[in-house]
Protein backbone atom coordinates (compact mmCIF):
# COMPACT_ATOMS: atom_id res chain seq x y z
CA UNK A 1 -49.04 -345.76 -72.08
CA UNK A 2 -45.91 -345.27 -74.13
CA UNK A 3 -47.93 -342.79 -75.79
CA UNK A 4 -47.87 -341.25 -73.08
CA UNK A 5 -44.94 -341.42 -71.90
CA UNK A 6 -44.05 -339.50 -75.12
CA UNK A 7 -45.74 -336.70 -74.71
CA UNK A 8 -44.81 -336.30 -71.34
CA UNK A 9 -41.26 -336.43 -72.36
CA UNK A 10 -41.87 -333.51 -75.23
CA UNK A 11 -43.36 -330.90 -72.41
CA UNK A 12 -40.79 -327.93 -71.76
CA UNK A 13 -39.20 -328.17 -68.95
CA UNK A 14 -37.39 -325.36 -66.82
CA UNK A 15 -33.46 -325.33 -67.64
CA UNK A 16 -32.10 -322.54 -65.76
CA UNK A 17 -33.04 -318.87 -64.19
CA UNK A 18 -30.68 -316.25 -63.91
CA UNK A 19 -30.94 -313.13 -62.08
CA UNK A 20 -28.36 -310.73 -64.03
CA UNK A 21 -27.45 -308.68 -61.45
CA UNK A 22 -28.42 -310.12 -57.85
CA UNK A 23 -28.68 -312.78 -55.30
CA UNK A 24 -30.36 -316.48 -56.54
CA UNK A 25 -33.70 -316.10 -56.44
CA UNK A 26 -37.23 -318.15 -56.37
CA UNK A 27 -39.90 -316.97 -59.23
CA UNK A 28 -43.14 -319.02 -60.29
CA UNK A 29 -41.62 -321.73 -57.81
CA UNK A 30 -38.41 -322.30 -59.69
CA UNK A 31 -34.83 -322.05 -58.20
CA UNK A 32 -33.15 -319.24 -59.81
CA UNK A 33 -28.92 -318.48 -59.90
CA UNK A 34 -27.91 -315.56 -59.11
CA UNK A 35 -24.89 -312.91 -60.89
CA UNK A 36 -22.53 -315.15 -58.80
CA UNK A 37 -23.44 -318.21 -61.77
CA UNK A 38 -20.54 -319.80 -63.36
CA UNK A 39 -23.26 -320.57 -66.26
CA UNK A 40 -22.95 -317.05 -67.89
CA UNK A 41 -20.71 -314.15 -69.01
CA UNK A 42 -21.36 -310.50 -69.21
CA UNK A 43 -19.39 -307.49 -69.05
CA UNK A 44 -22.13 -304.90 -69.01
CA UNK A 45 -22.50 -302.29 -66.46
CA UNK A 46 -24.50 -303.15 -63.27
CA UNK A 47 -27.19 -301.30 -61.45
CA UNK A 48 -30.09 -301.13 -58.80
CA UNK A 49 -33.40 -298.70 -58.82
CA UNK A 50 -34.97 -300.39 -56.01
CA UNK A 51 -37.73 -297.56 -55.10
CA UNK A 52 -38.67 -297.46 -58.98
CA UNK A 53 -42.80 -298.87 -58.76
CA UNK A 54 -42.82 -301.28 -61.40
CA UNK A 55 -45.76 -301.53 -64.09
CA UNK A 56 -47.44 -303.95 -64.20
CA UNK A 57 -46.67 -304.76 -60.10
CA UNK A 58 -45.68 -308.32 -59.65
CA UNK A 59 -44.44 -310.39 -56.36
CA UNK A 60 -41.42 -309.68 -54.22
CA UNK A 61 -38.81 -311.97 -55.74
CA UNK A 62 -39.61 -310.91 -59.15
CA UNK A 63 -39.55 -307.25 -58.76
CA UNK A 64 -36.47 -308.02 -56.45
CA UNK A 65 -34.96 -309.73 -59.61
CA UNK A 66 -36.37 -306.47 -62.32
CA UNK A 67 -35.02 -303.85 -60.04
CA UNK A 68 -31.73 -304.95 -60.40
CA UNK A 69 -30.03 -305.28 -64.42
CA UNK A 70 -26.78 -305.11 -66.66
CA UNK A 71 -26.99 -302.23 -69.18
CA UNK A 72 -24.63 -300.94 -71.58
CA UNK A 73 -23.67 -303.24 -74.60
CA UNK A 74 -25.42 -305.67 -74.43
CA UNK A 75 -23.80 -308.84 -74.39
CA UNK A 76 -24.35 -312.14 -72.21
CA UNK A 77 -23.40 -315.34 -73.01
CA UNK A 78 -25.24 -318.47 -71.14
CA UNK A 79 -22.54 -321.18 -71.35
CA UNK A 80 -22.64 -325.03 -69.94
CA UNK A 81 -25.96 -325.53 -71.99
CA UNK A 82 -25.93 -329.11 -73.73
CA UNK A 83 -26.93 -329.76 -77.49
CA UNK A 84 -30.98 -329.39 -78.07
CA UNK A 85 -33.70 -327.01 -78.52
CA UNK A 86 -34.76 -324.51 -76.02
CA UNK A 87 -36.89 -321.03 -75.50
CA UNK A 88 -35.56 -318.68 -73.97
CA UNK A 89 -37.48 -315.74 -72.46
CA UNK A 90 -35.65 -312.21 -71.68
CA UNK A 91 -36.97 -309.73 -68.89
CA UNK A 92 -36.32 -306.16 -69.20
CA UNK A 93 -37.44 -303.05 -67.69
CA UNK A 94 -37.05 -299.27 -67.90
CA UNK A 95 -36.14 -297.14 -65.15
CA UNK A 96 -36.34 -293.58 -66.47
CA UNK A 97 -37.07 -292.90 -70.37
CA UNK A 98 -38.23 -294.68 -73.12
CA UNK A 99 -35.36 -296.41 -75.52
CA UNK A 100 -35.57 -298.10 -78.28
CA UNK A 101 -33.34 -300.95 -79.15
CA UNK A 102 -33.46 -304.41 -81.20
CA UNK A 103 -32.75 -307.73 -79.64
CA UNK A 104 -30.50 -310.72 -81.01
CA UNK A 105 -30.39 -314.19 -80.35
CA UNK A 106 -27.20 -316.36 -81.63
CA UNK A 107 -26.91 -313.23 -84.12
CA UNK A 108 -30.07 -313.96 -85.43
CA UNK A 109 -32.51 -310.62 -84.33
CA UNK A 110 -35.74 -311.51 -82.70
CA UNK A 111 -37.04 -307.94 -82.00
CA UNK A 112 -36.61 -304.86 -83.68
CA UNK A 113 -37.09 -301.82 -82.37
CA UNK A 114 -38.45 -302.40 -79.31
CA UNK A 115 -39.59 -299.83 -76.63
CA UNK A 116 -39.00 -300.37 -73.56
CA UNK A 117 -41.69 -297.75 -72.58
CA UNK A 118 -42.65 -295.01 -69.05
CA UNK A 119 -40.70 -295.46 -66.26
CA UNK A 120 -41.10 -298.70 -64.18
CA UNK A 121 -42.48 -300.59 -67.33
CA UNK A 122 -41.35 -304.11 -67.54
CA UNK A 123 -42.16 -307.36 -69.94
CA UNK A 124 -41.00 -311.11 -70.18
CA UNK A 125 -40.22 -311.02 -73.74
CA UNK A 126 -40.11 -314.04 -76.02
CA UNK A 127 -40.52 -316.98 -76.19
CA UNK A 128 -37.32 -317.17 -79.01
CA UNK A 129 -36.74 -320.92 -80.22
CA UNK A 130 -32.57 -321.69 -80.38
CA UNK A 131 -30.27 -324.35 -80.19
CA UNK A 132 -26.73 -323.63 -78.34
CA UNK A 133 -23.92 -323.33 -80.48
CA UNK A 134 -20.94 -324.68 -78.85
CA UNK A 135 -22.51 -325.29 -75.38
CA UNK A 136 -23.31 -321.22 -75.32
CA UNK A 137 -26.48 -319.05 -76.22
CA UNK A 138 -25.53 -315.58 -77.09
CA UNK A 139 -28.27 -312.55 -76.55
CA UNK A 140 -27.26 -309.06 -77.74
CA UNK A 141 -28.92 -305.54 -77.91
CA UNK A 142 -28.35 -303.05 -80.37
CA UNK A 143 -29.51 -299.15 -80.31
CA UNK A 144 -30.59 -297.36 -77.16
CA UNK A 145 -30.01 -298.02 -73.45
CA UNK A 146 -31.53 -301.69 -73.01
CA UNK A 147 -32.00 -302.60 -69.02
CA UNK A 148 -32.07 -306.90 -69.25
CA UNK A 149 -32.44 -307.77 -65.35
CA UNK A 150 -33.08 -311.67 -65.62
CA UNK A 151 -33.43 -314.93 -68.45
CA UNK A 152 -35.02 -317.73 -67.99
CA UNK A 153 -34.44 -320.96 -70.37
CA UNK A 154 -36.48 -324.09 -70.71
CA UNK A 155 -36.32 -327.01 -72.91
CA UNK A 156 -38.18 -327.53 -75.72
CA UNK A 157 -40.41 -325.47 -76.65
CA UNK A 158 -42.38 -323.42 -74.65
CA UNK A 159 -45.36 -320.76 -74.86
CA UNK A 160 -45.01 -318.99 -71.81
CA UNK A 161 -48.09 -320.15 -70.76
CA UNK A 162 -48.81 -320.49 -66.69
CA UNK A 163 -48.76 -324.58 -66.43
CA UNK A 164 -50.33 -324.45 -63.67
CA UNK A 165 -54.41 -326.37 -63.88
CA UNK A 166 -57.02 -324.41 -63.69
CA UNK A 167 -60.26 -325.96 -61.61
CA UNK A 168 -63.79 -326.70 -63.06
CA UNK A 169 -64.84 -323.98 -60.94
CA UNK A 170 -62.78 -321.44 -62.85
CA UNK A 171 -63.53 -322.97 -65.91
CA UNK A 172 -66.71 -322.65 -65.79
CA UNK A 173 -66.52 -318.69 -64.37
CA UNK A 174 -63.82 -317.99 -67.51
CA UNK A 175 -66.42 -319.82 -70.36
CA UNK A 176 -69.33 -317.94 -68.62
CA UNK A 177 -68.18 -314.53 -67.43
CA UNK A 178 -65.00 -313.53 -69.28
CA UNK A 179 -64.73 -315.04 -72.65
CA UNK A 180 -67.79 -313.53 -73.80
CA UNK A 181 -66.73 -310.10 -73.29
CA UNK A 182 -63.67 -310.79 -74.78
CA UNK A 183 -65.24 -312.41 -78.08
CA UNK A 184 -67.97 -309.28 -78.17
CA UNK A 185 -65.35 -306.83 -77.63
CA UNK A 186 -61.66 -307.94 -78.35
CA UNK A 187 -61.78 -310.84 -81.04
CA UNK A 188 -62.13 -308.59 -84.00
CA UNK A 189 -58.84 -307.37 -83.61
CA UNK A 190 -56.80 -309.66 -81.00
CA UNK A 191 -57.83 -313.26 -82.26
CA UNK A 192 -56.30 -315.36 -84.69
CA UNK A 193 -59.01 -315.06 -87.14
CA UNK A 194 -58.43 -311.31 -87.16
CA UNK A 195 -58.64 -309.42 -90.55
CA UNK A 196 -55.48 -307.24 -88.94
CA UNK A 197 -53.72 -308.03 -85.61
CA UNK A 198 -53.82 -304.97 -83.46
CA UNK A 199 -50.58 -304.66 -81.10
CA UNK A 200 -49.30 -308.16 -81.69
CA UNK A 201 -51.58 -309.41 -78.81
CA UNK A 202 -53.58 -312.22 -78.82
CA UNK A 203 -56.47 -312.94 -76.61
CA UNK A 204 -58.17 -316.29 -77.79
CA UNK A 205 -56.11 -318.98 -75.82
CA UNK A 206 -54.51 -319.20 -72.38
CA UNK A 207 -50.74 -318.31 -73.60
């Protein structure tokens, strides 16, 4: 049981949402704030493109959330965070062309030129592994135009990876119908065992 207990205690759990530049917000069933937060600072310029599709399309709240970002710097601080580790996960979109930028955490850069991609493209990048400094985690952009809409912290450490159970029934249609195409046509290049990882994406486990 303590056992347990233990590894109950070491599972991520959800810190804090943020919605950069709009009202507080619900995503994946968490309570997000909203730019009114007194748990953040940024100075960047605000902006809405709320008739921009989005690709890949994604709920209400979320696209609600995407539509609506700080550009121009970047700089936001989350503040109020106590002493630990955490992952923190960045969300940003592009509304018109492609830019290129790189991507800091605590000064420390976690991307490097990234592209942000065709209008309406959007990605939750991360998951970056960082311990506040004084109470505050500090995420920067450097190069082009970057459009960061929302963050979303958790403690510990965390893969990104929909919690959520799955039920035997699924299982069993995932072992059955889907992994097998993916072994006979996607392992060779998007598995661990991989000679050369195409893209950076991997497709042999759930995260």
């Amino acid at each position: 049981l303590m056992a347990g207990e233990a590894r109950a205690a070491e599972r991520p759990q959800f810190f804090r949402g943020l919605n950069l530049n709009g009202p507080a917000v619900t995503i994946d069933g968490h309570a997000w704030e909203g730019q009114d937060s007194k748990n953040y600072v940024c100075r960047d310029k605000a902006f809405e493109s709320p008739d921009v599709p989005l690709t890949p399309a994604t709920d209400a709240e979320r696209a609600r959330m995407l539509r609506s970002s700080r550009w121009g710097g970047n700089r936001i601080e989350l503040t109020n965070i106590p002493a630990g580790e955490y992952t923190l996960f960045l969300y940003a979109w592009e509304d018109n062309n492609a830019e290129s930028y790189s991507i800091s955490v605590n000064d420390r850069e976690v991307v490097a030129s990234y592209n942000s991609g065709a209008t309406g493209h959007w990605e939750k990048l991360g998951p970056w592994f960082v311990e506040p400094v004084k109470g505050k985690i500090v995420l920067t952009s450097h190069g082009g135009a970057a459009n960061f809409s929302g963050l979303e912290l958790w403690r510990g450490q965390h893969d990104g990876s929909d919690a959520a159970p799955i039920s035997a029934e699924e299982l069993a249609f995932f072992e059955s119908r889907i992994r097998p195409l993916l072994v006979k046509h996607c392992y060779e290049c998007h598995s661990a065992d991989a000679k050369e990882l195409q893209g950076e994406l991997l497709v042999d486990s759930r995260p």
